[in-house]
C-alpha atoms as a PDB file:
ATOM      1  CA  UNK A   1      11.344   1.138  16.467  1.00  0.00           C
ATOM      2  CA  UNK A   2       8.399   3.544  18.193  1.00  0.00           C
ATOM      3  CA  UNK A   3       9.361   5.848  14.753  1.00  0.00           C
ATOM      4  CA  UNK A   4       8.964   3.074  12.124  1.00  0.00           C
ATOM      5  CA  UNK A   5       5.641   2.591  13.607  1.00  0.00           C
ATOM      6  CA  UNK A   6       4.747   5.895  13.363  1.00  0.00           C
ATOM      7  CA  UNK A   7       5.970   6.374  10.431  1.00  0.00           C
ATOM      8  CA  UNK A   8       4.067   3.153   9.339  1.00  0.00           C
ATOM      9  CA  UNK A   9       0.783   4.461  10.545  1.00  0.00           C
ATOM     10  CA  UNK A  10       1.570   8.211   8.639  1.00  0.00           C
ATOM     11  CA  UNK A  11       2.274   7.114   5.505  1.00  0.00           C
ATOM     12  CA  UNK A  12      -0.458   4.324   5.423  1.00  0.00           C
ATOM     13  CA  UNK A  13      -3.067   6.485   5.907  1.00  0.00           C
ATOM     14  CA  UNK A  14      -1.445   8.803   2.990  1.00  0.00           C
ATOM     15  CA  UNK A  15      -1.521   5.760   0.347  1.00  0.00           C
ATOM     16  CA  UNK A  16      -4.794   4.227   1.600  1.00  0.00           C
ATOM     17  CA  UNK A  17      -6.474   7.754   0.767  1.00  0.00           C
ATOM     18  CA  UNK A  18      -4.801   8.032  -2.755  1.00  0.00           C
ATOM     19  CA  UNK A  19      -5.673   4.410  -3.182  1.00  0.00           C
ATOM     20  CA  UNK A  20      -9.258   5.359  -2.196  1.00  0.00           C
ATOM     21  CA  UNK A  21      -9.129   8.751  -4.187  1.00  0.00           C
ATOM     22  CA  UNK A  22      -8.288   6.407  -7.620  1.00  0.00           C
ATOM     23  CA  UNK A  23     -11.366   3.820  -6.967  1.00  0.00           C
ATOM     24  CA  UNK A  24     -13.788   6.806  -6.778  1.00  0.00           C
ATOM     25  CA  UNK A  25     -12.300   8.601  -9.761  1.00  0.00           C
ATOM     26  CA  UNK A  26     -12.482   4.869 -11.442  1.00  0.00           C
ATOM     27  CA  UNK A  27     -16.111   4.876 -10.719  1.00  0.00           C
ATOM     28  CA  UNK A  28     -16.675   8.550 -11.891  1.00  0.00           C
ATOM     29  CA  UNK A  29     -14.430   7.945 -15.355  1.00  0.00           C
ATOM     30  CA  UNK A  30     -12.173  10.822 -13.872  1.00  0.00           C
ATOM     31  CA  UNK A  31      -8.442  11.093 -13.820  1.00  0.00           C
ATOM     32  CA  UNK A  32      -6.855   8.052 -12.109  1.00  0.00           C
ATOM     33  CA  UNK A  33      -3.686   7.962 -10.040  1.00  0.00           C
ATOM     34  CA  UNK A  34      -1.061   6.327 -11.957  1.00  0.00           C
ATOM     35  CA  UNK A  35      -0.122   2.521 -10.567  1.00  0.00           C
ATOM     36  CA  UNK A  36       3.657   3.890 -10.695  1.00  0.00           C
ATOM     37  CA  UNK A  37       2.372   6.488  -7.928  1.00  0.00           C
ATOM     38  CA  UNK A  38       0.387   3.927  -6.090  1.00  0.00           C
ATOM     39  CA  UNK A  39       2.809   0.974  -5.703  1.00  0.00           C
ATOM     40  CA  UNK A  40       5.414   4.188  -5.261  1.00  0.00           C
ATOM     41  CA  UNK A  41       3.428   5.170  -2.034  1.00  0.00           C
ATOM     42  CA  UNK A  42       3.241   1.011  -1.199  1.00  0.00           C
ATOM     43  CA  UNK A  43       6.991   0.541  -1.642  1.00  0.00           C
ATOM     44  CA  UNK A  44       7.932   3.624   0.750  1.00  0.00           C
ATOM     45  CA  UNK A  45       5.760   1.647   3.544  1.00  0.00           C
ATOM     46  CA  UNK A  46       1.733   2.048   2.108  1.00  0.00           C
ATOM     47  CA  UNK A  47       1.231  -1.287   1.286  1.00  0.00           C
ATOM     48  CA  UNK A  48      -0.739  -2.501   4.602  1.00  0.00           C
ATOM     49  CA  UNK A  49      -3.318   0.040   3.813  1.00  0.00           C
ATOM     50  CA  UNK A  50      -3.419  -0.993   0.429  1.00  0.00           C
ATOM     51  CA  UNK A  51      -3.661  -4.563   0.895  1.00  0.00           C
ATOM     52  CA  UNK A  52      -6.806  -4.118   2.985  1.00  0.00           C
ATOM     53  CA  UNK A  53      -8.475  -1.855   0.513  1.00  0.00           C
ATOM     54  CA  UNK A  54      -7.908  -4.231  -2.055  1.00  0.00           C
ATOM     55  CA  UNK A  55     -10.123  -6.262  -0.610  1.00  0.00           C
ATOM     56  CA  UNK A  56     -12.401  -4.186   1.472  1.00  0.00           C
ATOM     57  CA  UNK A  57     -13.553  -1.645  -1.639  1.00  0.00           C
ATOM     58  CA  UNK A  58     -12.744  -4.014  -4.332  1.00  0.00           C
ATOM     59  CA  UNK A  59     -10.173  -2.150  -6.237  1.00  0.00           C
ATOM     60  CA  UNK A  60      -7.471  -3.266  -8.563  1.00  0.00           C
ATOM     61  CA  UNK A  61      -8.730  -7.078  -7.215  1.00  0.00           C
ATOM     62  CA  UNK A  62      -8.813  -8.551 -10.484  1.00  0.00           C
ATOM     63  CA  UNK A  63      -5.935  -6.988 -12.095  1.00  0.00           C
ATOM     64  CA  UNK A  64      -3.180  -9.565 -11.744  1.00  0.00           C
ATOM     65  CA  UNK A  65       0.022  -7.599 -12.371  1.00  0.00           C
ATOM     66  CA  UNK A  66      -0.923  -4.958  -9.812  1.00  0.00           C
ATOM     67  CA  UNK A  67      -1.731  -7.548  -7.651  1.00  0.00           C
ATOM     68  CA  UNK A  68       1.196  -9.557  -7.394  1.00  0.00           C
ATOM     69  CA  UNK A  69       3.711  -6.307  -7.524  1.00  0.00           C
ATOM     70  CA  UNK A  70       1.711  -5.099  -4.147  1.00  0.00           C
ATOM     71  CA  UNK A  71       1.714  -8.493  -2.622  1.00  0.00           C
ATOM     72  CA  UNK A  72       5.898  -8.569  -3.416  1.00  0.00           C
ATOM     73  CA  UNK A  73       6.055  -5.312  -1.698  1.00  0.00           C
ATOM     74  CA  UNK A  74       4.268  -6.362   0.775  1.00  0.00           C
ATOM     75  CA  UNK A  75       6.732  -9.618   1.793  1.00  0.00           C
ATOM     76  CA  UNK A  76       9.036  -7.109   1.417  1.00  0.00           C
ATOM     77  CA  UNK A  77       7.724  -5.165   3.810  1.00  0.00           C
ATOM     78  CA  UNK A  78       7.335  -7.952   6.245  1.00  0.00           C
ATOM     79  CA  UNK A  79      10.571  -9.474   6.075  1.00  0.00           C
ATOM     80  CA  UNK A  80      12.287  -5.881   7.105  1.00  0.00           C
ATOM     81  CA  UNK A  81       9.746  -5.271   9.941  1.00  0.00           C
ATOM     82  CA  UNK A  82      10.494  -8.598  11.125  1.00  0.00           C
ATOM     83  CA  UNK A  83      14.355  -8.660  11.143  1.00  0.00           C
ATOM     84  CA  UNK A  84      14.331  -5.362  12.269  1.00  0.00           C
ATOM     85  CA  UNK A  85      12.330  -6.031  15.554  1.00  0.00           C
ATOM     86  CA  UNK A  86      14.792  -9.255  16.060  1.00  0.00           C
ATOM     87  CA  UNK A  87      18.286  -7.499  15.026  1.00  0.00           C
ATOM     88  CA  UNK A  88      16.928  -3.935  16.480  1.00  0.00           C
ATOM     89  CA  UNK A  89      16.899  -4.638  20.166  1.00  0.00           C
END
């Protein structure tokens, strides 16, 4: 379980940057990160960092069908951590 968490912590970091890389390159009319690579980095265990950012820089907050994919992911997400920390020990 100590791995998972790691793991967790790693790879949240890794999509909260690229989610934070595509608001500033929103801002600055740049190249953006595509959603595809975004919710890919959410569904491989990114979406906690992601989730907060949503809210905390105000990105992607009023654009529904990112939204609700992230927040499925994110149930997701919670339902294995939890059934894994009941079944795992």
């Amino acid at each position: 379980m100590t791995i998972l968490y790691i793991y967790l912590v790693i790879i949240n970091f890794i999509s909260g940057f690229f989610f934070y890389i595509d608001k500033k390159a929103a801002i600055k009319a740049r190249t953006r990160i595509p959603e595809k690579t975004l919710h890919l980095f959410e569904f491989i265990g990114g979406v906690f960092a992601n989730i907060v950012l949503i809210y905390l820089i105000r990105h992607k907050n009023q654009k529904f069908s990112y939204w609700i994919w992230t927040w499925m992911i994110f149930i997701v997400w919670g339902c294995l951590i939890y059934f894994l920390k009941q079944y795992a020990s």
